[in-house]
Protein backbone atom coordinates (compact mmCIF):
# COMPACT_ATOMS: atom_id res chain seq x y z
CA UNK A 1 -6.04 103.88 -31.46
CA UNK A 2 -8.66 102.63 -29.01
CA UNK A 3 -8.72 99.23 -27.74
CA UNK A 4 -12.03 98.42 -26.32
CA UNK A 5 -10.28 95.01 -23.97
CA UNK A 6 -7.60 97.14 -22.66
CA UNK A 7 -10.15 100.16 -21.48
CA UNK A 8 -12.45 97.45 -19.93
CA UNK A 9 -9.66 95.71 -18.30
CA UNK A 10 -8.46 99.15 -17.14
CA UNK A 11 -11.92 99.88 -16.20
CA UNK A 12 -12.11 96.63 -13.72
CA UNK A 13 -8.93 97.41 -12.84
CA UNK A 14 -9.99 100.89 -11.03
CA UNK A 15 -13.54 99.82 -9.74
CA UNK A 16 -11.85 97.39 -7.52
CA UNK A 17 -9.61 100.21 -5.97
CA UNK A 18 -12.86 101.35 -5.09
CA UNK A 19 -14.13 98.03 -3.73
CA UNK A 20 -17.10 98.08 -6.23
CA UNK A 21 -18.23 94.65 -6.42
CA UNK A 22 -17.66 92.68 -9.49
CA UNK A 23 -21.24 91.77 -10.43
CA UNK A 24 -22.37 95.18 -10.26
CA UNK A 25 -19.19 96.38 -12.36
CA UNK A 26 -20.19 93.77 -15.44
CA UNK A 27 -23.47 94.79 -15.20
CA UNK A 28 -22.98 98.35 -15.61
CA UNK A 29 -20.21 98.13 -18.28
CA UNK A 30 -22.83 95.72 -20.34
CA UNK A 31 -25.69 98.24 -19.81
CA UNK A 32 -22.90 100.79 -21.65
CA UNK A 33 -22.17 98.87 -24.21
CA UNK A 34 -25.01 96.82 -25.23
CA UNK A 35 -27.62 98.17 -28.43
CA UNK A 36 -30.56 98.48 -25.99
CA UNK A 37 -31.98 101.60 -26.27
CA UNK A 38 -32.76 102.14 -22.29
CA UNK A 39 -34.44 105.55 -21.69
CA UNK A 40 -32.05 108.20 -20.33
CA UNK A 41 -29.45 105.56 -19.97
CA UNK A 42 -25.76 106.05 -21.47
CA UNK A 43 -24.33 104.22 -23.99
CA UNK A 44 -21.25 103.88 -25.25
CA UNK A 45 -19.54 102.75 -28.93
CA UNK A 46 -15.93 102.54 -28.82
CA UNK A 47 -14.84 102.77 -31.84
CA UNK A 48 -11.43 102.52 -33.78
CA UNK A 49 -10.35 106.06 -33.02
CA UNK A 50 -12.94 107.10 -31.04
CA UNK A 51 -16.21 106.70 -29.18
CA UNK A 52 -19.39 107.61 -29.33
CA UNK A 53 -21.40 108.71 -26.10
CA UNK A 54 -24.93 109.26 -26.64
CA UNK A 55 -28.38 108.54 -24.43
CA UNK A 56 -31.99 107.73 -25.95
CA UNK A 57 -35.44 109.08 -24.68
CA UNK A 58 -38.37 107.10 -26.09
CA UNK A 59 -36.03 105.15 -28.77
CA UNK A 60 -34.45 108.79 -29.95
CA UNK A 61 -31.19 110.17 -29.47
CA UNK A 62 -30.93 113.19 -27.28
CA UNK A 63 -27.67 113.16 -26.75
CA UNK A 64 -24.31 112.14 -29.04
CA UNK A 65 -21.14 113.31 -28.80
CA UNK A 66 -17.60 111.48 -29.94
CA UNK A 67 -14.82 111.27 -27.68
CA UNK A 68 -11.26 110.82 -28.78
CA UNK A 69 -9.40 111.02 -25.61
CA UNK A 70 -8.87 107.27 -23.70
CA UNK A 71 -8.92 108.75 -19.96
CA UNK A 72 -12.13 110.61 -20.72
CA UNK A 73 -13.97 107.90 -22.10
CA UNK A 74 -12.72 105.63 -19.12
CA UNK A 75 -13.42 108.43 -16.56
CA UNK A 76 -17.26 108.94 -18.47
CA UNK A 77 -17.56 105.51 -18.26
CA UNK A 78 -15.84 104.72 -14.34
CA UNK A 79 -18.48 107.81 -13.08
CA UNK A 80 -21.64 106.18 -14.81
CA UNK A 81 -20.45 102.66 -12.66
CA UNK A 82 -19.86 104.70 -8.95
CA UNK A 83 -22.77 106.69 -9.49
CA UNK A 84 -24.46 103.71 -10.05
CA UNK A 85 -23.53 101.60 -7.39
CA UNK A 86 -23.61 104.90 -5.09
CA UNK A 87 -27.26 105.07 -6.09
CA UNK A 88 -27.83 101.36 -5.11
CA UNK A 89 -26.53 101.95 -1.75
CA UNK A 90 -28.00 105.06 -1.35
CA UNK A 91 -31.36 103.21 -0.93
CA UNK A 92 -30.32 102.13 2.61
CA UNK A 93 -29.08 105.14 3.63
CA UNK A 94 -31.89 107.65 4.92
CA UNK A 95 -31.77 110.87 6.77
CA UNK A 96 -34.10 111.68 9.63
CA UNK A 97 -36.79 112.78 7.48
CA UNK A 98 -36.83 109.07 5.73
CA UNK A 99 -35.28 110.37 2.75
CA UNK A 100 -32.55 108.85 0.60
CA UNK A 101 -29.27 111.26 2.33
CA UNK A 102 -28.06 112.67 -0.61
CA UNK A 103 -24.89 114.09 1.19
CA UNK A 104 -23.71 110.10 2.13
CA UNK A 105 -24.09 109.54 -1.68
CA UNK A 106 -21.74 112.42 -2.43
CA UNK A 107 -18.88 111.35 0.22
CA UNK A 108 -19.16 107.65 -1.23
CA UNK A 109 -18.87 108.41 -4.46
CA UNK A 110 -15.85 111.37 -3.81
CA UNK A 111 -14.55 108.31 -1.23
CA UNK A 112 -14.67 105.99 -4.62
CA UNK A 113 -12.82 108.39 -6.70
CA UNK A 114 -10.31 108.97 -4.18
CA UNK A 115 -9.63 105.17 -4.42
CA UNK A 116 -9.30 105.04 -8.06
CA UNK A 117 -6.69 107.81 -8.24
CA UNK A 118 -5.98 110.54 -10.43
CA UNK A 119 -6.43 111.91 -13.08
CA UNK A 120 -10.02 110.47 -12.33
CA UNK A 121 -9.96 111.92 -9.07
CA UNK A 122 -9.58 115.56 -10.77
CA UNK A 123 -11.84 114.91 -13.28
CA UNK A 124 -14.27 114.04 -10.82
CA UNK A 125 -13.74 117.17 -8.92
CA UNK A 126 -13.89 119.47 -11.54
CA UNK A 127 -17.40 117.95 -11.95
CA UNK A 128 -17.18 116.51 -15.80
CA UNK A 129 -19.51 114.79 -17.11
CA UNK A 130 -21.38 113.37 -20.55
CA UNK A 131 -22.99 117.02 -20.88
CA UNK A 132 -20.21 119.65 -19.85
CA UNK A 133 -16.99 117.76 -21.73
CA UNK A 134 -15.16 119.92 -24.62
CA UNK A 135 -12.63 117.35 -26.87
């Protein structure tokens, strides 16, 4: 049985091993869980028993799957926050060309998941995500 308070407070828990700020945390978890319909933007139902992942393009679903498995819905849910945040940053942090340096975004977010511990930390290199997870 899934408890939405205890997988937020979970959630909190691990961003601030990763020294995510707490603003930017709420933000992102109320982006996840709110009934907007943001293009291209995850969104997540927890449910009873499970949860249900799915994005929108132009009001539509694209995407829905359901999740049954607690440290894969936090872990779906932690990367959408640090890839967030990692994005945010990103924006000050330009390689010699003036672009945004893609490779500092990939060290802080590996950096973050380090941090947080495992099993996120294998989950996030074994490169899961919304797309490529089997439950």
């Amino acid at each position: 049985m899934l408890d939405k308070n205890k997988i937020y407070s979970h959630l909190h828990e691990l961003l601030n091993r990763a020294e995510i700020p707490v603003s930017i945390q709420s933000s992102a978890i109320t982006r996840m869980i709110d009934n907007s319909r943001i293009d291209m933007c995850l969104k997540i139902d927890i449910m009873e028993y499970c949860a249900k992942l799915s994005c929108f393009e132009r009001g539509m679903i694209v995407f829905e799957k359901y999740l049954n498995h607690e440290e894969l819905i936090k872990f779906i849910m932690l990367k959408e926050v640090v890839t967030s945040y990692a994005f945010l940053l990103s924006q000050k942090h330009r390689d010699t060309d003036g672009y945004i340096d893609i490779a500092w975004r990939e060290n802080f977010q590996k950096e973050a998941f380090s941090l947080i511990g495992e099993p996120y930390k294998s989950m996030y290199e074994k490169n899961i995500n919304m797309f490529n997870i089997a439950d």
